[in-house]
N, C-alpha and C. Protein backbone atom coordinates (compact mmCIF):
# COMPACT_ATOMS: atom_id res chain seq x y z
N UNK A 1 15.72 -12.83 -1.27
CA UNK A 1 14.77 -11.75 -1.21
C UNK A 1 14.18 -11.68 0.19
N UNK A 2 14.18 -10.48 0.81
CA UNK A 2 13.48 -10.12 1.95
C UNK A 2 12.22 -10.11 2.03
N UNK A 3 11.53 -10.21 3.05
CA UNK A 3 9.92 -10.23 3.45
C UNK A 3 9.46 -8.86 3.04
N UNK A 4 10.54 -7.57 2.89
CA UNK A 4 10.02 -6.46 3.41
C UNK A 4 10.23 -5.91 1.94
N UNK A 5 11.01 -6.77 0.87
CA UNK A 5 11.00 -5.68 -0.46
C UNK A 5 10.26 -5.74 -1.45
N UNK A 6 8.61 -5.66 -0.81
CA UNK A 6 7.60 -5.55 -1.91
C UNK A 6 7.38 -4.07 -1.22
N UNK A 7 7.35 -3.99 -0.02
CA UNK A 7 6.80 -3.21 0.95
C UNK A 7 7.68 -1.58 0.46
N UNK A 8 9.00 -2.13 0.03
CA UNK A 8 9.65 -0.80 -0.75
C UNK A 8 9.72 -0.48 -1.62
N UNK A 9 8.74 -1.16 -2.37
CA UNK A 9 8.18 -0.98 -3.93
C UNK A 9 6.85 -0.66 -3.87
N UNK A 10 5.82 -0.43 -2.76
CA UNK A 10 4.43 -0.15 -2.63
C UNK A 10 4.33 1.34 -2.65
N UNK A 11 3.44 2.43 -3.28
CA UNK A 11 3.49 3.67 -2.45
C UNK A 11 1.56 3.35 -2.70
N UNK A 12 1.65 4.18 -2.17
CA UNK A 12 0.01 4.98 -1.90
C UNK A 12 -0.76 5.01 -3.07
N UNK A 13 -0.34 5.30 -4.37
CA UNK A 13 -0.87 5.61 -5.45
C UNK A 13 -1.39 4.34 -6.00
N UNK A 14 -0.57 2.90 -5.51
CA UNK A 14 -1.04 1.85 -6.36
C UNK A 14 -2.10 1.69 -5.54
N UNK A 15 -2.48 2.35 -4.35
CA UNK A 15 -3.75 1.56 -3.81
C UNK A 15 -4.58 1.92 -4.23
N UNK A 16 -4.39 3.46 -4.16
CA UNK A 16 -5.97 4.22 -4.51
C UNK A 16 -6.02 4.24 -5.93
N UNK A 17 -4.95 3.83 -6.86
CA UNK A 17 -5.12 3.67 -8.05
C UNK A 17 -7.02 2.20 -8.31
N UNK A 18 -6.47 1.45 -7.32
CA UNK A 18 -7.58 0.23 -7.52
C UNK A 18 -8.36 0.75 -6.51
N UNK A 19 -8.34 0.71 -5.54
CA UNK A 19 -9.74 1.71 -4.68
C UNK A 19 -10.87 2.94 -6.02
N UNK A 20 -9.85 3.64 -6.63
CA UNK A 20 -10.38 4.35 -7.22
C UNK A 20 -11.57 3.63 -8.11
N UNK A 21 -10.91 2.63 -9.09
CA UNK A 21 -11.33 2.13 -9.93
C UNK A 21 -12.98 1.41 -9.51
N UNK A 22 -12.22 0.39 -8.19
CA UNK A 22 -13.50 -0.18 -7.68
C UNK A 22 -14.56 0.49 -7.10
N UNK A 23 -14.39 1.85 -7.00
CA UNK A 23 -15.52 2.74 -6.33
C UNK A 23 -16.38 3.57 -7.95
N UNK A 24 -15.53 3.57 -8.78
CA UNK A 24 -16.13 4.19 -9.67
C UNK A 24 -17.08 3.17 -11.04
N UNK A 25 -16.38 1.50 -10.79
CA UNK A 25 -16.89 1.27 -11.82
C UNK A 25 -17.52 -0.03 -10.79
N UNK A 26 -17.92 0.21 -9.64
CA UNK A 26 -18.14 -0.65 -9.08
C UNK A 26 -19.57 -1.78 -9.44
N UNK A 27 -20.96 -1.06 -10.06
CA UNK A 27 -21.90 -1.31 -10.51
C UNK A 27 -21.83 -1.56 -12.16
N UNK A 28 -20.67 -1.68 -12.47
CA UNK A 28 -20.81 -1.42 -14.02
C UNK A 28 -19.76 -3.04 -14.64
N UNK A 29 -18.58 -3.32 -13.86
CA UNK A 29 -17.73 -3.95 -13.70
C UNK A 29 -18.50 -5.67 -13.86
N UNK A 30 -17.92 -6.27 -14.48
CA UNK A 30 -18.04 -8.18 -14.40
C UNK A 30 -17.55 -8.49 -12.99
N UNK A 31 -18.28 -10.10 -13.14
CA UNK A 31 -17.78 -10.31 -11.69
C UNK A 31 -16.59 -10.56 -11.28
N UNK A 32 -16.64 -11.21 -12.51
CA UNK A 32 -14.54 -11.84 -12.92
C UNK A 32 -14.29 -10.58 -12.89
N UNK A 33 -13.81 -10.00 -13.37
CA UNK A 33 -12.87 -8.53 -13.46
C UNK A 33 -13.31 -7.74 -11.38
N UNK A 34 -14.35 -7.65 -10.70
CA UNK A 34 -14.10 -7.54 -9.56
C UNK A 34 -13.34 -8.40 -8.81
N UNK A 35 -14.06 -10.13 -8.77
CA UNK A 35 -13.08 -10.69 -8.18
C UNK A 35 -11.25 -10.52 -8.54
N UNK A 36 -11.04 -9.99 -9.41
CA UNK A 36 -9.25 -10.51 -9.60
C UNK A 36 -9.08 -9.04 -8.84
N UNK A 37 -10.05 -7.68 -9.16
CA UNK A 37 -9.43 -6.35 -8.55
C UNK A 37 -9.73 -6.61 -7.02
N UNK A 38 -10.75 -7.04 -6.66
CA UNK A 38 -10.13 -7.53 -5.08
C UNK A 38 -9.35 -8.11 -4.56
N UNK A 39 -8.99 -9.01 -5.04
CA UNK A 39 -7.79 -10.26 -4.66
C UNK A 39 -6.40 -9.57 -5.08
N UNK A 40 -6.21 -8.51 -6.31
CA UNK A 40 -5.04 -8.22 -5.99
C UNK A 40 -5.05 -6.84 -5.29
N UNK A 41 -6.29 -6.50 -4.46
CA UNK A 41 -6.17 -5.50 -3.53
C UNK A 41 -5.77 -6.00 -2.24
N UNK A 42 -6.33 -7.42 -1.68
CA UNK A 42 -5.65 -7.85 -0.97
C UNK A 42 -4.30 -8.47 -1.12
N UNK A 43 -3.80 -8.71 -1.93
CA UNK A 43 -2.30 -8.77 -1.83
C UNK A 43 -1.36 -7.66 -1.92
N UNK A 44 -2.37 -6.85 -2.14
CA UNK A 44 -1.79 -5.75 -1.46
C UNK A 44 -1.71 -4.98 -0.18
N UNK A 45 -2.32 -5.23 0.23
CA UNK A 45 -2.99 -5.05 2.15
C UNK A 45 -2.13 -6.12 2.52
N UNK A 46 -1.82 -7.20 2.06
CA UNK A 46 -0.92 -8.07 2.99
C UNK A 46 0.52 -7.59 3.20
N UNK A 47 0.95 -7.00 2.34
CA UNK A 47 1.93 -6.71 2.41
C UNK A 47 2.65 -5.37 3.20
N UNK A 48 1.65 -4.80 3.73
CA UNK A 48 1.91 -3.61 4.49
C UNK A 48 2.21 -4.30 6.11
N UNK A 49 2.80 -3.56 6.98
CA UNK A 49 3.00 -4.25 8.22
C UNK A 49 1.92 -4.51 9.20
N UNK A 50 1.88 -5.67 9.97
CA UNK A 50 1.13 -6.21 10.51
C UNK A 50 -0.33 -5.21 10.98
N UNK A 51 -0.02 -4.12 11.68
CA UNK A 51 -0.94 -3.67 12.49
C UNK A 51 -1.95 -2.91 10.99
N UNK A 52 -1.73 -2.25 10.20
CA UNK A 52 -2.25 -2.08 8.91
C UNK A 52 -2.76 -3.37 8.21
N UNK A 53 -2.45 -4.47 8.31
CA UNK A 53 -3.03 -5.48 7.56
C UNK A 53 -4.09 -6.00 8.78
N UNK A 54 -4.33 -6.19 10.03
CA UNK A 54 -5.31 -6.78 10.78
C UNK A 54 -6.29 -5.55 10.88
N UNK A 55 -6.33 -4.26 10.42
CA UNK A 55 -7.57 -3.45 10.21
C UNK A 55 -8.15 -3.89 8.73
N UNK A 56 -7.17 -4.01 7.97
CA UNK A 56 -7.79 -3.67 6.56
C UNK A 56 -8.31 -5.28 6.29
N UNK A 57 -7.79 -6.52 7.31
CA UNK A 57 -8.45 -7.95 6.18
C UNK A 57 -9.99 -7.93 6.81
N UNK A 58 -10.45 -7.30 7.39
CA UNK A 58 -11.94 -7.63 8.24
C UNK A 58 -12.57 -6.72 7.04
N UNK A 59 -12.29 -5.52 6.83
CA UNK A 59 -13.14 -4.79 5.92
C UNK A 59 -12.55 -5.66 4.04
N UNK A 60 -11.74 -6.13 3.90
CA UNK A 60 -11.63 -6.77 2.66
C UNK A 60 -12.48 -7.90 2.55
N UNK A 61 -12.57 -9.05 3.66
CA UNK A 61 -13.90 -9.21 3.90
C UNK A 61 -15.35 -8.83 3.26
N UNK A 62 -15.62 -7.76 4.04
CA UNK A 62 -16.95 -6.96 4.02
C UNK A 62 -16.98 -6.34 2.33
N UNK A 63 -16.00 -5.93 1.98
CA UNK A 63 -15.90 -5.88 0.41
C UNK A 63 -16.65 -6.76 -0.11
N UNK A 64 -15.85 -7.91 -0.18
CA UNK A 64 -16.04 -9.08 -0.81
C UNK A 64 -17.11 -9.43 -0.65
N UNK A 65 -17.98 -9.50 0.61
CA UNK A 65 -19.41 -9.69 0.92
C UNK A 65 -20.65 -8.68 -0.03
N UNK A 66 -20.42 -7.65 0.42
CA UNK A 66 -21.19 -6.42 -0.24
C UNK A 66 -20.81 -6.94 -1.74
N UNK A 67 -20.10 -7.23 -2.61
CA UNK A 67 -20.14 -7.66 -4.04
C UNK A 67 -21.49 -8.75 -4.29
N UNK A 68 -21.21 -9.64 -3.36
CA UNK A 68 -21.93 -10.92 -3.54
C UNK A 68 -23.42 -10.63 -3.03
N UNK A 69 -23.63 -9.78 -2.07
CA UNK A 69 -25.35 -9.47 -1.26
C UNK A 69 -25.62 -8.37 -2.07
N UNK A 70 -26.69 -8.15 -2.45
CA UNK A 70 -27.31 -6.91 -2.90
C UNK A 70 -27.43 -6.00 -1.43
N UNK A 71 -27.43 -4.66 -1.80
CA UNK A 71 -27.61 -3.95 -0.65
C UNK A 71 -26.78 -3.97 0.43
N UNK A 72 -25.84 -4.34 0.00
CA UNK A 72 -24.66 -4.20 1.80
C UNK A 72 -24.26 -2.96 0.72
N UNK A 73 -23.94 -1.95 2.41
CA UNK A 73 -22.90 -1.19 1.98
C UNK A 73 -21.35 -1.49 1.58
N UNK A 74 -20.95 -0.44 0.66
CA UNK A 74 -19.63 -0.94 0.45
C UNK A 74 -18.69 0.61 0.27
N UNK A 75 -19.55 1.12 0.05
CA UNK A 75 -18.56 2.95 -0.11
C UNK A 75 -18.18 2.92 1.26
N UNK A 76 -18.63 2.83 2.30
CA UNK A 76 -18.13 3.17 3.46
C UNK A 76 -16.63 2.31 3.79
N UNK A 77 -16.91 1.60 2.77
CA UNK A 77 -16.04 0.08 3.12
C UNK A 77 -14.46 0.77 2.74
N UNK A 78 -14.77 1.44 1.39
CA UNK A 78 -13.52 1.57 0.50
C UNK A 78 -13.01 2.74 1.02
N UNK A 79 -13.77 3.80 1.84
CA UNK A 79 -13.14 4.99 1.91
C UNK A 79 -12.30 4.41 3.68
N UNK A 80 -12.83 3.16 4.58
CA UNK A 80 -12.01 2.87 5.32
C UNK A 80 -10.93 2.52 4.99
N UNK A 81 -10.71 1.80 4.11
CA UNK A 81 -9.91 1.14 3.38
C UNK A 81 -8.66 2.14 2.67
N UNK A 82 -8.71 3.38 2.02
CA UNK A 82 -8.24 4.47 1.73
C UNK A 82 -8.02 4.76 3.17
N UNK A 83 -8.73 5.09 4.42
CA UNK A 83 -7.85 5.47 5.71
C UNK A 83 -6.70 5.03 6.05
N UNK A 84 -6.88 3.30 5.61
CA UNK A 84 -5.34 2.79 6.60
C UNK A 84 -4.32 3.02 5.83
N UNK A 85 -4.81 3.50 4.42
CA UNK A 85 -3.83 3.47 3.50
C UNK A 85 -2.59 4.59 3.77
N UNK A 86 -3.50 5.71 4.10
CA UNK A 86 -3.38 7.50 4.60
C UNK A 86 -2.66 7.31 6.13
N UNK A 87 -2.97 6.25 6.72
CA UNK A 87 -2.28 6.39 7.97
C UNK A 87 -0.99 5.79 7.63
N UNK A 88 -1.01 4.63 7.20
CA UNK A 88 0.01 3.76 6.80
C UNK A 88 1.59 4.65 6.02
N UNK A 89 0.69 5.75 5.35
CA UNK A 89 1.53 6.52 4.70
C UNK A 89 2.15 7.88 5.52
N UNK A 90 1.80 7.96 6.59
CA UNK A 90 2.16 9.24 7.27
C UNK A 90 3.01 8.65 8.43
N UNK A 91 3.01 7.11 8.79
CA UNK A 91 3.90 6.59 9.71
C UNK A 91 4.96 5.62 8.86
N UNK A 92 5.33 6.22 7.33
CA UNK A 92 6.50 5.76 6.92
C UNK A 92 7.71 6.83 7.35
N UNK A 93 8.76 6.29 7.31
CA UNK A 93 9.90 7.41 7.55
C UNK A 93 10.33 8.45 6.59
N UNK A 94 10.74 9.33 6.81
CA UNK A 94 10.68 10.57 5.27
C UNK A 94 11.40 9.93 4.33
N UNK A 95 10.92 10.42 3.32
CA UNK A 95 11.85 10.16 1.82
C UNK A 95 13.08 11.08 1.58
N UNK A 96 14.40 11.08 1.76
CA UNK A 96 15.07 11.83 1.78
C UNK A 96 16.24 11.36 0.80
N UNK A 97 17.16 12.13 0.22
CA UNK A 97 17.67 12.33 -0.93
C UNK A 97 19.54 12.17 -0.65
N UNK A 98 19.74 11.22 -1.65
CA UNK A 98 21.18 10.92 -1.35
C UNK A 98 21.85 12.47 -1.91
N UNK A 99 22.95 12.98 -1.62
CA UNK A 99 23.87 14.29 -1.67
C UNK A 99 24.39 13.96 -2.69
N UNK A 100 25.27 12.80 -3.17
CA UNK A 100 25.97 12.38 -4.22
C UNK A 100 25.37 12.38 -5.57
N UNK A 101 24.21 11.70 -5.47
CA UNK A 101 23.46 11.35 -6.73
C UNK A 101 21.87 11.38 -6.75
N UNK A 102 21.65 11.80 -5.82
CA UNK A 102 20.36 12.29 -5.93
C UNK A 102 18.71 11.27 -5.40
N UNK A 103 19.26 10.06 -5.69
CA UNK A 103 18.68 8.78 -5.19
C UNK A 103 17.90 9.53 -4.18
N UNK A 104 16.69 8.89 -4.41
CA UNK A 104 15.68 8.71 -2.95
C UNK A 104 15.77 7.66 -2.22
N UNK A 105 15.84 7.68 -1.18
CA UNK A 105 15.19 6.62 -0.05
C UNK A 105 14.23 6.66 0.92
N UNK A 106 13.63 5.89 1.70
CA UNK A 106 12.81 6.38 2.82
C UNK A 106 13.61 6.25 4.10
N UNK A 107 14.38 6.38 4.97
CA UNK A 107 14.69 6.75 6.27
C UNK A 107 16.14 7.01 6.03
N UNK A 108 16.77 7.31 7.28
CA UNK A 108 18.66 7.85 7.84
C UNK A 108 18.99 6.75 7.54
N UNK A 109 18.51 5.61 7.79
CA UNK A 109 19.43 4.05 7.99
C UNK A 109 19.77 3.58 6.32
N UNK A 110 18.69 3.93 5.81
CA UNK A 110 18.88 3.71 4.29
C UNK A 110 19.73 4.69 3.79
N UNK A 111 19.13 5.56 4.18
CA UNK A 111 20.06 6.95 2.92
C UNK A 111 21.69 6.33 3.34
N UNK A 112 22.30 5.87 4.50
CA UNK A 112 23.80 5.60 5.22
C UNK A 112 23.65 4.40 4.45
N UNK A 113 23.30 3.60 4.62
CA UNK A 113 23.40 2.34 3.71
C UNK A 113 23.87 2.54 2.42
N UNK A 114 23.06 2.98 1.79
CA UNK A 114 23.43 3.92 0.21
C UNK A 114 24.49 4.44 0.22
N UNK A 115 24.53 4.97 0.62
CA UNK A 115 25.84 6.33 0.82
C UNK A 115 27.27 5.09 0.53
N UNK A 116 27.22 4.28 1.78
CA UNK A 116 28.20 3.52 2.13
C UNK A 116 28.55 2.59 1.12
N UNK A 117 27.47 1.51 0.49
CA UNK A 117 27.29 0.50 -0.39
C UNK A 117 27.83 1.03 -2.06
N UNK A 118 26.84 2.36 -2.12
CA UNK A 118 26.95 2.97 -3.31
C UNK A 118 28.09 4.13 -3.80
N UNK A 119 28.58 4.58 -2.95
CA UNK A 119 29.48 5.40 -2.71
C UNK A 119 30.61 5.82 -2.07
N UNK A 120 30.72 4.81 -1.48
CA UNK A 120 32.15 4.15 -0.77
C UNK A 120 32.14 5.73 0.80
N UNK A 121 30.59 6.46 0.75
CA UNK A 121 30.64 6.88 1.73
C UNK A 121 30.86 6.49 3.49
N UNK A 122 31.78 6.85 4.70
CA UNK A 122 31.31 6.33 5.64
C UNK A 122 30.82 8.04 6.09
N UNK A 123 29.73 7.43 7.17
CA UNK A 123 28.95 8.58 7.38
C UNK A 123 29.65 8.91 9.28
N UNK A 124 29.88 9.72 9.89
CA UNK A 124 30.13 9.52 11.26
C UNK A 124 29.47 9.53 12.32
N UNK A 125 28.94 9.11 12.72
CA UNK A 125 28.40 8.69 13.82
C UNK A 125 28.63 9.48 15.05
């Protein structure tokens, strides 16, 4: 298994799926049930590439702080947190669609990979 194939199983939706959650039930929520939705928010931030994970562990941090202090902000925290997500997602490569069978992938190098692996396509260069 590669370093990189969680990273092609992540989209956008699982983040703000838990961003969502923790912004809405944030005052209402146990502590146990925050701590595990933070911790597997950061394992999810780890897994994005480097320059996206050294913005987002300082404010996962400050999360984690604002839970434990009364009165720290923390909305400001989560909607940064939703930014890198939004950037992270606009500097992936397009999702584009195998001809044969319809398969998605995200970049040229993949969709040729596919093609080749899965379909005994060679592509020409």
């Amino acid at each position: 298994m590669t370093a990189t194939a969680p990273l092609d199983r992540l989209s956008p939706q699982d983040f703000y799926r838990l961003l969502d959650g923790l912004r809405d039930e944030w005052e209402t929520l146990d502590e146990y049930v925050v701590a595990r939705r933070l911790q597997n928010l950061r394992r999810m931030y780890e897994h994005l590439p480097t320059r996206f994970w050294t913005l987002a562990e300082p404010l996962l941090k400050d999360l984690g702080m604002a839970r434990v202090a009364n009165g720290r902000p923390w909305y400001a925290t989560l909607r940064q947190l939703s930014e890198i997500v939004a950037t992270w997602t606009r500097a992936q490569p397009p999702l584009l669609s195998c001809p044969e069978c319809g398969h998605d992938v995200r970049g040229h190098q993949a969709l040729e990979t596919h093609r080749y692996v899965v379909h005994d396509v060679e592509v020409a260069a």
